[in-house]
PDB file of N, CA and C in Angstrom:
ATOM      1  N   UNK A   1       0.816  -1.203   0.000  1.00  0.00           N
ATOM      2  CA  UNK A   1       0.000   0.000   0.000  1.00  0.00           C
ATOM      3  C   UNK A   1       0.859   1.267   0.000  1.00  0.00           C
ATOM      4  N   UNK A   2       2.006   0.691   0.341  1.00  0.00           N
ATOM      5  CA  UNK A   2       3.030   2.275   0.626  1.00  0.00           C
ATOM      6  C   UNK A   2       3.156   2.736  -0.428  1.00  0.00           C
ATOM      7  N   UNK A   3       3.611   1.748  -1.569  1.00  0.00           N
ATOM      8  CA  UNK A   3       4.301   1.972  -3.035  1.00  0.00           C
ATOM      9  C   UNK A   3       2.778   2.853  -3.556  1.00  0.00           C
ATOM     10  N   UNK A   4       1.838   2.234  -3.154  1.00  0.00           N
ATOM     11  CA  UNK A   4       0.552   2.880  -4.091  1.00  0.00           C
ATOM     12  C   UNK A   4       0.443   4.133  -3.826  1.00  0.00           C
ATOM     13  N   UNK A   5       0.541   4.920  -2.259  1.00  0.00           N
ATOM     14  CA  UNK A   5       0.493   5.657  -1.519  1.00  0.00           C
ATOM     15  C   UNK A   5       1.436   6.881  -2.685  1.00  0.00           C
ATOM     16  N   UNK A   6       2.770   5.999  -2.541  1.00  0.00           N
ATOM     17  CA  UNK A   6       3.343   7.446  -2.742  1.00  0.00           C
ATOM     18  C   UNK A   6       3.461   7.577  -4.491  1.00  0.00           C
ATOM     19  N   UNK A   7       2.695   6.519  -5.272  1.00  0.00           N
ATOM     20  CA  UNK A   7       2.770   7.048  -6.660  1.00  0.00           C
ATOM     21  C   UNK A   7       1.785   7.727  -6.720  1.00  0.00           C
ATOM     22  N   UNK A   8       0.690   7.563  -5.891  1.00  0.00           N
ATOM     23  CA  UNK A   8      -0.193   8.970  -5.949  1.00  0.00           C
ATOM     24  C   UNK A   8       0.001  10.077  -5.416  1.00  0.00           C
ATOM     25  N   UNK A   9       1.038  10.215  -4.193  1.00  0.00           N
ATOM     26  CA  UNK A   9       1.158  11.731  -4.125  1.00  0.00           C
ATOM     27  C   UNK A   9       2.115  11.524  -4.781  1.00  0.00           C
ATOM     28  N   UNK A  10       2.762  11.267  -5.794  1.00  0.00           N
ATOM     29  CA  UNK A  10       3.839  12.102  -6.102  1.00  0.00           C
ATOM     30  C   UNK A  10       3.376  12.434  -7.668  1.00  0.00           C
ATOM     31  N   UNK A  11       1.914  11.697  -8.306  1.00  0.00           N
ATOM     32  CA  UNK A  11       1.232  12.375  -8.913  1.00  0.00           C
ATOM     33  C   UNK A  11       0.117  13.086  -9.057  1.00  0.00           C
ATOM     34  N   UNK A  12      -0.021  13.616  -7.809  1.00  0.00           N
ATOM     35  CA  UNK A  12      -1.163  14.605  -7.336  1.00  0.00           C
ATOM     36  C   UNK A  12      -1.331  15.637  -7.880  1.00  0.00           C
ATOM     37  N   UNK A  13      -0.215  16.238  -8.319  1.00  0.00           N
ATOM     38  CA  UNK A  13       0.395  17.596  -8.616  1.00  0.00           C
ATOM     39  C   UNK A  13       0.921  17.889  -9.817  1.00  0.00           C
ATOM     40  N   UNK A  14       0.273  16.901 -10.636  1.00  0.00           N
ATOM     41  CA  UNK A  14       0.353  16.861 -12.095  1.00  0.00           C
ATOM     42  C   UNK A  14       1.549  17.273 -12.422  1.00  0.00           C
ATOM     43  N   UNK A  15       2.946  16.712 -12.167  1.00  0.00           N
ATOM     44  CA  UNK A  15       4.044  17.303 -12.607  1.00  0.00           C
ATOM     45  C   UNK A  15       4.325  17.022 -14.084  1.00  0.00           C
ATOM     46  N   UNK A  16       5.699  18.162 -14.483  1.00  0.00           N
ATOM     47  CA  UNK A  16       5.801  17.900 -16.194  1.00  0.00           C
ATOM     48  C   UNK A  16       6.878  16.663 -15.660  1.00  0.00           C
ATOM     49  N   UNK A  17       7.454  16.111 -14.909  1.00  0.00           N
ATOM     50  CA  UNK A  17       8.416  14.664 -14.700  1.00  0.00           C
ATOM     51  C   UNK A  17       8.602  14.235 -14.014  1.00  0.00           C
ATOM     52  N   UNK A  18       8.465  12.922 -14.210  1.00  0.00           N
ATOM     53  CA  UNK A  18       8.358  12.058 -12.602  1.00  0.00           C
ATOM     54  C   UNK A  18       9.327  11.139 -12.667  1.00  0.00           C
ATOM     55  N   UNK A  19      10.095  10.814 -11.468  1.00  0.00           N
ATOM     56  CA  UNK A  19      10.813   9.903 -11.495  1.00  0.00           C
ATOM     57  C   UNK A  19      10.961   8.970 -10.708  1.00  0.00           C
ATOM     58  N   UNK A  20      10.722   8.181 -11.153  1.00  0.00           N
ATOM     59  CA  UNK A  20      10.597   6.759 -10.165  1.00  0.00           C
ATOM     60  C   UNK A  20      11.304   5.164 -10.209  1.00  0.00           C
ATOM     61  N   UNK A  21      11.570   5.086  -9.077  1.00  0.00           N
ATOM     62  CA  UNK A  21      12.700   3.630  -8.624  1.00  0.00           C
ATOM     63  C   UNK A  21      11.930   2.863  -8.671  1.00  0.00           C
ATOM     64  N   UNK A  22      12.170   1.597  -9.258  1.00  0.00           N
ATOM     65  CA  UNK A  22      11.397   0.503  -9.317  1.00  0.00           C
ATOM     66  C   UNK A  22      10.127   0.319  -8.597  1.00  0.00           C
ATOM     67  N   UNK A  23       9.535   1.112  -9.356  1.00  0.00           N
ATOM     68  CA  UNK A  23       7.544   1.442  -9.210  1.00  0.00           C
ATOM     69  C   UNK A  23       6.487   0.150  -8.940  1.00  0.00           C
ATOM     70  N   UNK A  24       7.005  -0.961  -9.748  1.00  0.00           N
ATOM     71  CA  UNK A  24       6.448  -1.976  -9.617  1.00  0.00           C
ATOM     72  C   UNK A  24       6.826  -3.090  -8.671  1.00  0.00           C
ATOM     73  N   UNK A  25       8.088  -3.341  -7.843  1.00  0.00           N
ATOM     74  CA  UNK A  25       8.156  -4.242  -7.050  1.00  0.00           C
ATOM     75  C   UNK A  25       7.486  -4.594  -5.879  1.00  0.00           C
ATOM     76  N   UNK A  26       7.138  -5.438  -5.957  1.00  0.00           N
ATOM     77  CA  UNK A  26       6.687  -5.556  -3.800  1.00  0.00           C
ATOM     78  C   UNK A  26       5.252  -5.961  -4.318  1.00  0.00           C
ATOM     79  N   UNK A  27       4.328  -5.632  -5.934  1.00  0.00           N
ATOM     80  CA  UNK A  27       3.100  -5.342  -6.431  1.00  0.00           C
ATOM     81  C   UNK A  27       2.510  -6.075  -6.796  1.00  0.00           C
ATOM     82  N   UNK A  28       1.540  -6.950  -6.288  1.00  0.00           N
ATOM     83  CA  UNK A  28       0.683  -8.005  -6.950  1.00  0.00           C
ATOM     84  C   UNK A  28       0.203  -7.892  -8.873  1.00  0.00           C
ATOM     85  N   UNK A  29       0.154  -8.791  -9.252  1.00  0.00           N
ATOM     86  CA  UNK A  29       0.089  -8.627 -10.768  1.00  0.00           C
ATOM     87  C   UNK A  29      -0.946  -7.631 -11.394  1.00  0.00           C
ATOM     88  N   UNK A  30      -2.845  -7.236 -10.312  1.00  0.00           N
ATOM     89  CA  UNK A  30      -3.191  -6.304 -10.953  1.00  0.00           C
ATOM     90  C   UNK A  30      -2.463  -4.882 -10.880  1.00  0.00           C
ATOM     91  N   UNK A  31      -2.101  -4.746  -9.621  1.00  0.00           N
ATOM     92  CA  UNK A  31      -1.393  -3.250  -9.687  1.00  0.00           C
ATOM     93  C   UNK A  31      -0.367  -3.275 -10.175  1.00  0.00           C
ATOM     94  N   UNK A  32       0.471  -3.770 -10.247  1.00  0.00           N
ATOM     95  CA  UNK A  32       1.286  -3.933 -11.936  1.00  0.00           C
ATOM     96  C   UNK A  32       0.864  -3.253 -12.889  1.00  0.00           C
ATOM     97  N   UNK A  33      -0.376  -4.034 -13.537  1.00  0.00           N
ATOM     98  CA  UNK A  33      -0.782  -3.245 -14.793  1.00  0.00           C
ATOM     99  C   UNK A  33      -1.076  -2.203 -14.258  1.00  0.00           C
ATOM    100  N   UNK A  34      -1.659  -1.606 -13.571  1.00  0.00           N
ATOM    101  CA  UNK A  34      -2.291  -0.186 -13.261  1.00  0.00           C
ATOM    102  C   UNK A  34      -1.604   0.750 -13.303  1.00  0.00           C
ATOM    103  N   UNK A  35       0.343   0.404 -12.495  1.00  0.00           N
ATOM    104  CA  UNK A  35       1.191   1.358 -12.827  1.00  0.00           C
ATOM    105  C   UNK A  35       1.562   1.645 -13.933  1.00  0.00           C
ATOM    106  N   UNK A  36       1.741   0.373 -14.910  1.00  0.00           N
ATOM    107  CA  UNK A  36       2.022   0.437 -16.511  1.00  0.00           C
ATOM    108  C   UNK A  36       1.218   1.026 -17.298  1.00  0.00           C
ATOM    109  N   UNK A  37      -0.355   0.987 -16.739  1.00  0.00           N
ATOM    110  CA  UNK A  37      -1.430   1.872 -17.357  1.00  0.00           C
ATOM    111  C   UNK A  37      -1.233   3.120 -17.043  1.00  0.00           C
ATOM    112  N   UNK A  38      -0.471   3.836 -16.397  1.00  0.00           N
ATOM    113  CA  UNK A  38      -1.085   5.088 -15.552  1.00  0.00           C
ATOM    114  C   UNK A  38       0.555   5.443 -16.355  1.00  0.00           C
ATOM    115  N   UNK A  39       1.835   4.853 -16.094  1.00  0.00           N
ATOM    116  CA  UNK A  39       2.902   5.534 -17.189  1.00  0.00           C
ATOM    117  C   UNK A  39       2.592   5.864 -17.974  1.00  0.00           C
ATOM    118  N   UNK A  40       1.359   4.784 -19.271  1.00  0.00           N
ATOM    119  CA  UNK A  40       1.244   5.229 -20.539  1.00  0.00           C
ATOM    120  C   UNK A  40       0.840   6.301 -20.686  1.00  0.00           C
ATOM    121  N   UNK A  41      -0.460   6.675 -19.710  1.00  0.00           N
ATOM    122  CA  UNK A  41      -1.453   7.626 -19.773  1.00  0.00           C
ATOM    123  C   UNK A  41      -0.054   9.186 -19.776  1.00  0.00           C
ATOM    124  N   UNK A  42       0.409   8.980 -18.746  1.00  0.00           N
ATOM    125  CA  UNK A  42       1.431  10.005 -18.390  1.00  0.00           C
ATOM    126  C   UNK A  42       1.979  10.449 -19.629  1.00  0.00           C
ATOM    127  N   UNK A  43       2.985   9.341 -20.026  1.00  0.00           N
ATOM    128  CA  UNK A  43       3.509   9.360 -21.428  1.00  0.00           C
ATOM    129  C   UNK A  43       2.545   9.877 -22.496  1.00  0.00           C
ATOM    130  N   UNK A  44       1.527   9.318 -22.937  1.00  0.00           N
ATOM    131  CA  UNK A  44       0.521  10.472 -23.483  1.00  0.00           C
ATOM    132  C   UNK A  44       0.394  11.700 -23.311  1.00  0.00           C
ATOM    133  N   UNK A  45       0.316  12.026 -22.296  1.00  0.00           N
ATOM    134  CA  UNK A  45       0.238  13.744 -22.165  1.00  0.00           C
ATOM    135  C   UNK A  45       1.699  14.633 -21.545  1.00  0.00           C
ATOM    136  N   UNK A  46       2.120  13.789 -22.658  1.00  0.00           N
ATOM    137  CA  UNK A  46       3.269  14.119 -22.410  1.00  0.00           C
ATOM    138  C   UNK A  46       4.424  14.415 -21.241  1.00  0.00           C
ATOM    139  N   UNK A  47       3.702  13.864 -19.980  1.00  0.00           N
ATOM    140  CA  UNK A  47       4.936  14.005 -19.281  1.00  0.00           C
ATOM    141  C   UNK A  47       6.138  13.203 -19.545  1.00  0.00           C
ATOM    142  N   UNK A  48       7.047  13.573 -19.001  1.00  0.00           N
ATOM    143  CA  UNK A  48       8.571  12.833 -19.308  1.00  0.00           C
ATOM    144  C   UNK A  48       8.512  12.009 -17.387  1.00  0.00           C
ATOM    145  N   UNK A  49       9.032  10.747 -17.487  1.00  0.00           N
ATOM    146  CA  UNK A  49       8.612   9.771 -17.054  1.00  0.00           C
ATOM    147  C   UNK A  49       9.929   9.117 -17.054  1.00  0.00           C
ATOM    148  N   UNK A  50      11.142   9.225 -16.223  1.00  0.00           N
ATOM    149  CA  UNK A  50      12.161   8.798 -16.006  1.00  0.00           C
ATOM    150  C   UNK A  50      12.077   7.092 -14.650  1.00  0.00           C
ATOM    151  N   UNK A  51      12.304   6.247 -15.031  1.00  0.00           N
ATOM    152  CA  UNK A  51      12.068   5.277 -14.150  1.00  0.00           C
ATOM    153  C   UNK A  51      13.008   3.564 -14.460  1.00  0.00           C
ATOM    154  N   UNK A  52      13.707   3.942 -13.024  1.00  0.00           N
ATOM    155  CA  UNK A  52      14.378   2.784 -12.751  1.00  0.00           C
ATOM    156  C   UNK A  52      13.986   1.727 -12.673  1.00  0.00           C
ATOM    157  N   UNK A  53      14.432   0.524 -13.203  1.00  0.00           N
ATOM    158  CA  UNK A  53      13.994  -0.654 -13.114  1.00  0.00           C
ATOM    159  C   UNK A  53      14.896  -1.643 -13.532  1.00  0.00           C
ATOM    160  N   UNK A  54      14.846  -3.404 -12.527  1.00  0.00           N
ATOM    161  CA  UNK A  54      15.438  -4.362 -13.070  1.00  0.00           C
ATOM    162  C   UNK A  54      14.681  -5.315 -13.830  1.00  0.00           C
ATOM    163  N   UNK A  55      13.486  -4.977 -13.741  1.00  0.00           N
ATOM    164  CA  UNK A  55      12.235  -5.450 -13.978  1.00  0.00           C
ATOM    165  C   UNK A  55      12.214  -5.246 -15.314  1.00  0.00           C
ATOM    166  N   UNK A  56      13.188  -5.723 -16.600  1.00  0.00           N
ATOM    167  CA  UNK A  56      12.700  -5.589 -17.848  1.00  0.00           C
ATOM    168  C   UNK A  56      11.704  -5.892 -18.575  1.00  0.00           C
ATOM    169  N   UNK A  57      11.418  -6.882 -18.558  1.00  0.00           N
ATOM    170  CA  UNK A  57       9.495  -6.749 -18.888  1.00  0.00           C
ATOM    171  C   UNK A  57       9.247  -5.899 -18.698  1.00  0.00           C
ATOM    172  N   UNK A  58       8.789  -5.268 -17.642  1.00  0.00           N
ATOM    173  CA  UNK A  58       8.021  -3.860 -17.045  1.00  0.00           C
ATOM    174  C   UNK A  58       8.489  -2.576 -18.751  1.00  0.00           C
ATOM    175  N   UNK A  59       9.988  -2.310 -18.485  1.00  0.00           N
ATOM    176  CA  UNK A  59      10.689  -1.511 -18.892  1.00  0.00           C
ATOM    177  C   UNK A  59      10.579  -1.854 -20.496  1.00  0.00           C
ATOM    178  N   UNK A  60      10.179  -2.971 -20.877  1.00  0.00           N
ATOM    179  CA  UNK A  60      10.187  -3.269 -22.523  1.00  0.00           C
ATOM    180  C   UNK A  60       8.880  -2.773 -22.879  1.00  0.00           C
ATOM    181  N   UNK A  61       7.849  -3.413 -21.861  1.00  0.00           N
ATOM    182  CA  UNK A  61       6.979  -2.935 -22.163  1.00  0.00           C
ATOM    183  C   UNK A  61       6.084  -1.383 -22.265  1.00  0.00           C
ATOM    184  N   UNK A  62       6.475  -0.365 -21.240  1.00  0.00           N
ATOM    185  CA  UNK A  62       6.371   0.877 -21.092  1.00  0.00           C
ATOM    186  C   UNK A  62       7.349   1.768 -22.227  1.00  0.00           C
ATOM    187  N   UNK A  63       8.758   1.359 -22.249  1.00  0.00           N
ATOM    188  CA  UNK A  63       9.712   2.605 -22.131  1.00  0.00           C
ATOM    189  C   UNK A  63       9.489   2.854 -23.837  1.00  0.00           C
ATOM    190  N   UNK A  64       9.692   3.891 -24.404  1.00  0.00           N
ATOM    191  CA  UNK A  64      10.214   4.468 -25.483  1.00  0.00           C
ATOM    192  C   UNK A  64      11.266   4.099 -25.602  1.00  0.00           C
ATOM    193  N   UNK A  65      11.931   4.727 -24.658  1.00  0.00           N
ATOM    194  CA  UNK A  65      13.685   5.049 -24.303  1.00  0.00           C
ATOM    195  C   UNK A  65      14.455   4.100 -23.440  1.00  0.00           C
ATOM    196  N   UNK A  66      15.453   3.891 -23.600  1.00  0.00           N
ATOM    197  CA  UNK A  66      15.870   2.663 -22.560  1.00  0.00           C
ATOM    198  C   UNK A  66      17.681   3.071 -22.552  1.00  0.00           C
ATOM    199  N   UNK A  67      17.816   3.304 -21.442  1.00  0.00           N
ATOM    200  CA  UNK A  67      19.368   3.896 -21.360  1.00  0.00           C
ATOM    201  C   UNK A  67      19.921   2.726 -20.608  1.00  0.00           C
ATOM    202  N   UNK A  68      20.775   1.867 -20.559  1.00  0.00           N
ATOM    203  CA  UNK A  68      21.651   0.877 -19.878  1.00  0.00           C
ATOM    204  C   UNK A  68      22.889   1.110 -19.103  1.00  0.00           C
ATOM    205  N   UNK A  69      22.816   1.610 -17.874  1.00  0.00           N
ATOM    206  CA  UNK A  69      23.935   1.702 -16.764  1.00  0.00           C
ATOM    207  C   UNK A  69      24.711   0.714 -16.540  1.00  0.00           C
ATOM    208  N   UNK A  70      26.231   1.040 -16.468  1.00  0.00           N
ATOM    209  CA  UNK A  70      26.882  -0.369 -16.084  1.00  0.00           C
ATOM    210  C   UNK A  70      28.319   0.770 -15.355  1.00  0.00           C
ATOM    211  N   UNK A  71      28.279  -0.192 -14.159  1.00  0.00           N
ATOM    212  CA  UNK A  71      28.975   0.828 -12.902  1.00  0.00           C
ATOM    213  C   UNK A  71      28.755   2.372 -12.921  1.00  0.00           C
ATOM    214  N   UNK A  72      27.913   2.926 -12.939  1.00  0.00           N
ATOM    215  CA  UNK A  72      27.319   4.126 -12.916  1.00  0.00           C
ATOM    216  C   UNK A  72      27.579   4.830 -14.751  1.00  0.00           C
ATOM    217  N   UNK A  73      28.367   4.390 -15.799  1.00  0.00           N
ATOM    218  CA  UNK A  73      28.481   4.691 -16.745  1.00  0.00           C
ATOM    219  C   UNK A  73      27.151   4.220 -18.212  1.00  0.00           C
ATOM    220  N   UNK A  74      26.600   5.332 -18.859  1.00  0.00           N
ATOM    221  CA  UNK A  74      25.559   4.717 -20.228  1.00  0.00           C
ATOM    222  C   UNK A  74      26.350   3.910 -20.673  1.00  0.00           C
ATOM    223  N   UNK A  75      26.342   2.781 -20.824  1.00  0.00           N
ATOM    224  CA  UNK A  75      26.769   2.340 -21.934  1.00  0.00           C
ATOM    225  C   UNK A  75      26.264   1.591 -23.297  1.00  0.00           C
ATOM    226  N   UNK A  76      25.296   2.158 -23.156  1.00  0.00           N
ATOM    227  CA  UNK A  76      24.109   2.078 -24.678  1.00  0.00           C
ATOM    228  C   UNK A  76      22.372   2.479 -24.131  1.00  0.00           C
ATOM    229  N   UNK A  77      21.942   3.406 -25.231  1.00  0.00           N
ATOM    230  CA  UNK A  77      20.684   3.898 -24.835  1.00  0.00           C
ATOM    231  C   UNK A  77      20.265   3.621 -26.625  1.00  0.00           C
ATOM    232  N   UNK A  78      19.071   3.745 -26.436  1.00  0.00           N
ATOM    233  CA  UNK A  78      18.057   3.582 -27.228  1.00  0.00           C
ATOM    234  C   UNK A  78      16.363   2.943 -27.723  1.00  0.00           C
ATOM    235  N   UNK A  79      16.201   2.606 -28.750  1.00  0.00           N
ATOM    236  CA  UNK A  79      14.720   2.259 -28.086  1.00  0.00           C
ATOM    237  C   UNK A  79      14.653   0.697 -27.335  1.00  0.00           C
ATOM    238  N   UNK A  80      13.825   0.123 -27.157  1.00  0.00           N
ATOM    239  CA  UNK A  80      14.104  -1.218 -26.394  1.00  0.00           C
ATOM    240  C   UNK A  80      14.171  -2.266 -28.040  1.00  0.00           C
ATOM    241  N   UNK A  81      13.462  -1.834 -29.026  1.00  0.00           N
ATOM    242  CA  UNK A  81      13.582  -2.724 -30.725  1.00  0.00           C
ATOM    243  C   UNK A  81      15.345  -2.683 -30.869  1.00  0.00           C
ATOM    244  N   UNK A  82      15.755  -1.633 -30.832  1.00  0.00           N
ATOM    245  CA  UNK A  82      17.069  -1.294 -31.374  1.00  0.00           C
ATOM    246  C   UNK A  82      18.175  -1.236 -30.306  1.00  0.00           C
ATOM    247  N   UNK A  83      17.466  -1.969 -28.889  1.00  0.00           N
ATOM    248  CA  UNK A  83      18.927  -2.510 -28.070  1.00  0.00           C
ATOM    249  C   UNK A  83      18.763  -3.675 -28.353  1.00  0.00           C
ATOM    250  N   UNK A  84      17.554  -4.706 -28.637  1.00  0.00           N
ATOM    251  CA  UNK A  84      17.296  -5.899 -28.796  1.00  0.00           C
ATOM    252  C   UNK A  84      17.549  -6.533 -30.146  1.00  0.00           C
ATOM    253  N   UNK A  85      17.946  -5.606 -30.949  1.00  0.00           N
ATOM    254  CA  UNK A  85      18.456  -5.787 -32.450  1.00  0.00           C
ATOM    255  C   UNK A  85      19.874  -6.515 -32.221  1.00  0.00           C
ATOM    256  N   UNK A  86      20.594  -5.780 -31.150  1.00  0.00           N
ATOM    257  CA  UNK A  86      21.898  -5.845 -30.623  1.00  0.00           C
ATOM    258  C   UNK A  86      22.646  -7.098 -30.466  1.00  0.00           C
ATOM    259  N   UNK A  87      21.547  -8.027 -30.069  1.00  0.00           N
ATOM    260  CA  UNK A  87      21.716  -9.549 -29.462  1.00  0.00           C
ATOM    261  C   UNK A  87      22.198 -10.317 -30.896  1.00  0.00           C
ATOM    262  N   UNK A  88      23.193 -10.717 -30.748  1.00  0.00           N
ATOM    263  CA  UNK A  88      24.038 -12.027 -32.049  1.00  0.00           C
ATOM    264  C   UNK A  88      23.143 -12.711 -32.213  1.00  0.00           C
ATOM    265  N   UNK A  89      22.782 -13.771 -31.127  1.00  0.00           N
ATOM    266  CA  UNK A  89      21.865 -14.898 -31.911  1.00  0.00           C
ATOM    267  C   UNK A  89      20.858 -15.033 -30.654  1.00  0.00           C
ATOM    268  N   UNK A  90      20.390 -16.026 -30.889  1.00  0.00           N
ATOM    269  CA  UNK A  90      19.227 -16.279 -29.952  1.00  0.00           C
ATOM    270  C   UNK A  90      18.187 -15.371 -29.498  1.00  0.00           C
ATOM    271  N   UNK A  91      18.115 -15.119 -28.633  1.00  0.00           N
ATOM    272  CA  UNK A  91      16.721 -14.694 -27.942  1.00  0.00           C
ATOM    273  C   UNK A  91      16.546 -13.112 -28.090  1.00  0.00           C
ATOM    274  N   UNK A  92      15.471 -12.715 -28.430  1.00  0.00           N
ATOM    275  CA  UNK A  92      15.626 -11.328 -28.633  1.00  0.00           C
ATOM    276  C   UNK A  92      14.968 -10.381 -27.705  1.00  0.00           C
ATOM    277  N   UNK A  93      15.576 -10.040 -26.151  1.00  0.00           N
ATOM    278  CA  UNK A  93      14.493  -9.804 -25.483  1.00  0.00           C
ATOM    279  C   UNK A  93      15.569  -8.670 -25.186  1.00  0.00           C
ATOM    280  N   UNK A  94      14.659  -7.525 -24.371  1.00  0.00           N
ATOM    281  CA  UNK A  94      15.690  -6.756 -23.337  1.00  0.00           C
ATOM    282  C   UNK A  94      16.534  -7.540 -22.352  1.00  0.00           C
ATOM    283  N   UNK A  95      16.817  -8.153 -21.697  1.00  0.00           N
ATOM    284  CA  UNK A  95      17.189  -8.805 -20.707  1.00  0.00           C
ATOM    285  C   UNK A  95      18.454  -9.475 -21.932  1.00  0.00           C
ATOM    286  N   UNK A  96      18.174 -10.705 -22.873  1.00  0.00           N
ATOM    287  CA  UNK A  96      19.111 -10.291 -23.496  1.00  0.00           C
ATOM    288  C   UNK A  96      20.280  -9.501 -24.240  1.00  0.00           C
ATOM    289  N   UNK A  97      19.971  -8.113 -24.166  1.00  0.00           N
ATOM    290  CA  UNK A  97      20.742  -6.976 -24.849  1.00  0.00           C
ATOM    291  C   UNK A  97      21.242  -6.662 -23.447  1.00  0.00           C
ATOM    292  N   UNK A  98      20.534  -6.479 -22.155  1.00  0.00           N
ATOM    293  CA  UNK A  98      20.889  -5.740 -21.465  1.00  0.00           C
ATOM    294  C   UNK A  98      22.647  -6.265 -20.910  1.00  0.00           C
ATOM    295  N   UNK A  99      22.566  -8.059 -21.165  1.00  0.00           N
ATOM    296  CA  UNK A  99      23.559  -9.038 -20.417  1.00  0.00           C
ATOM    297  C   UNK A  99      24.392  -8.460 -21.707  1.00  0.00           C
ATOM    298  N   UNK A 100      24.254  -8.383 -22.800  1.00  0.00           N
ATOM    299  CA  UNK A 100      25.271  -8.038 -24.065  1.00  0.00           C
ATOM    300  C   UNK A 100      26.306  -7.266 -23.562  1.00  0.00           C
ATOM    301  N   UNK A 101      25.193  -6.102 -23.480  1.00  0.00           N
ATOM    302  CA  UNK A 101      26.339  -4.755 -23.862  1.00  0.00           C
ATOM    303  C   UNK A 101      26.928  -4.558 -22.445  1.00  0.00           C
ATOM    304  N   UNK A 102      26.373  -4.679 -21.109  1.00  0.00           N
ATOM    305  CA  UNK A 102      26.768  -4.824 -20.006  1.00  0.00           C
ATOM    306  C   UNK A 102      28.148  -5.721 -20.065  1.00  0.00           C
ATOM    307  N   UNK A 103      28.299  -6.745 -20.888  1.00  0.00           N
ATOM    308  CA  UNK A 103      29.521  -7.667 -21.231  1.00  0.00           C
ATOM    309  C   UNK A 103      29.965  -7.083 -21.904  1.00  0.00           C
ATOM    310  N   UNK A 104      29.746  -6.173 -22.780  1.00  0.00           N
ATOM    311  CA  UNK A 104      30.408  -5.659 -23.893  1.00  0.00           C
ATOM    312  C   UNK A 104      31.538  -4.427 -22.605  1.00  0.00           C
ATOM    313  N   UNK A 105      30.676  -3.872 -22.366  1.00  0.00           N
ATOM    314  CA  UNK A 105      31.465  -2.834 -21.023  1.00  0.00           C
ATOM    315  C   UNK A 105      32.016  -3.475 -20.662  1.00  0.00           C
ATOM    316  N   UNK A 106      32.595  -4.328 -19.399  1.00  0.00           N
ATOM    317  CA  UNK A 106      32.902  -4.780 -18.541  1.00  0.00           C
ATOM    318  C   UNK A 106      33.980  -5.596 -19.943  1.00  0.00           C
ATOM    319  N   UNK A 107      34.473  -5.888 -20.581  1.00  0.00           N
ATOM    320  CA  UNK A 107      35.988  -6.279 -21.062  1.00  0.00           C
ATOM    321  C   UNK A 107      36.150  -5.331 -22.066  1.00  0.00           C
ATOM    322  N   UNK A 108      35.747  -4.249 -22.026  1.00  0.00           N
ATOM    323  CA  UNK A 108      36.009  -3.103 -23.028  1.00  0.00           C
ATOM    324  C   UNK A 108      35.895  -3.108 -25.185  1.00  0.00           C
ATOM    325  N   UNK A 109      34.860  -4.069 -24.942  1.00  0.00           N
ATOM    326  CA  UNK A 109      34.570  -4.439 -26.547  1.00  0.00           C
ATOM    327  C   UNK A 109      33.893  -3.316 -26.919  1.00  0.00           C
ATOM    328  N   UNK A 110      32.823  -3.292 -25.860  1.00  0.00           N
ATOM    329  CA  UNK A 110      31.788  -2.076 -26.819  1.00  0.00           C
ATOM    330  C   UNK A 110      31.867  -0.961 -26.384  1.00  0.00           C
ATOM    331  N   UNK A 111      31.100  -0.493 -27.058  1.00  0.00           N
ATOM    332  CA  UNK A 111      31.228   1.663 -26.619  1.00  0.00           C
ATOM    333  C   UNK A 111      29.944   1.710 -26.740  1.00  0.00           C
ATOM    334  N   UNK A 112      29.147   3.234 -26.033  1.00  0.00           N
ATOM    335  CA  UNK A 112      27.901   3.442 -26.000  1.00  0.00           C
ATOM    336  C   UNK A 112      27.276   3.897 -27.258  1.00  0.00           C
ATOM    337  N   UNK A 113      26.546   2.959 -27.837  1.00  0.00           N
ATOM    338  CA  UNK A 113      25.855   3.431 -29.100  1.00  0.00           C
ATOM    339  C   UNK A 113      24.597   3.761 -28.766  1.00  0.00           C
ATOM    340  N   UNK A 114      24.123   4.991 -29.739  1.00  0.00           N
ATOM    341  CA  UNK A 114      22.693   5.344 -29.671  1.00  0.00           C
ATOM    342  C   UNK A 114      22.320   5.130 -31.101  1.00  0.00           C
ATOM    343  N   UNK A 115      21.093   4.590 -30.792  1.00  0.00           N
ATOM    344  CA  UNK A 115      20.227   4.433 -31.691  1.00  0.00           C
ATOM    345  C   UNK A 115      19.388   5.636 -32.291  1.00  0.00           C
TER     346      UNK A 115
END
């Protein structure tokens, strides 16, 4: 109830951006969707809608934008189609791209590409 608590005040006040740490954890599966419903809506009227998450599902499914941190550094942003393009073979999910380029950082192969 806390998590519910404070995504409503902290959209009470109709801000132009909200930012939020993993919005969905702790959340039984309907309020799940409800937060994912209530981003879109946001995202519609254009607010800008910055939000942390390990929860890629969540994040594939909501984000436009998808920026990938690895030890506090981007090291690839873009849409979630065109980080998931990224993946060599197999599975084409966020969670796959995310283990990529995160490997790609961490032995110095890749550099931060934007899409």
């Amino acid at each position: 109830m806390g998590k519910k608590l404070g995504l409503v005040q902290t959209l009470l006040h109709d801000p132009a951006v909200v930012l939020l740490d993993e919005p969905t954890s702790g959340l039984d599966p309907r309020a799940v969707r409800a937060v994912r419903e209530t981003l879109r809506e946001l995202a519609e009227r254009d607010v800008t809608v910055f939000l942390s998450s390990h929860s890629l599902s969540v994040v594939d499914r909501i984000a436009d934008r998808v920026g990938v941190l690895e030890e506090g550094r981007l090291v690839a942003e873009g849409t979630p189609a065109t980080l998931k393009e990224r993946v060599e073979a197999g599975e084409s999910t966020l969670e796959a791209a995310f283990i990529e380029v995160t490997d790609e950082a961490a032995t110095g192969r890749g550099s931060r590409e934007e899409a």
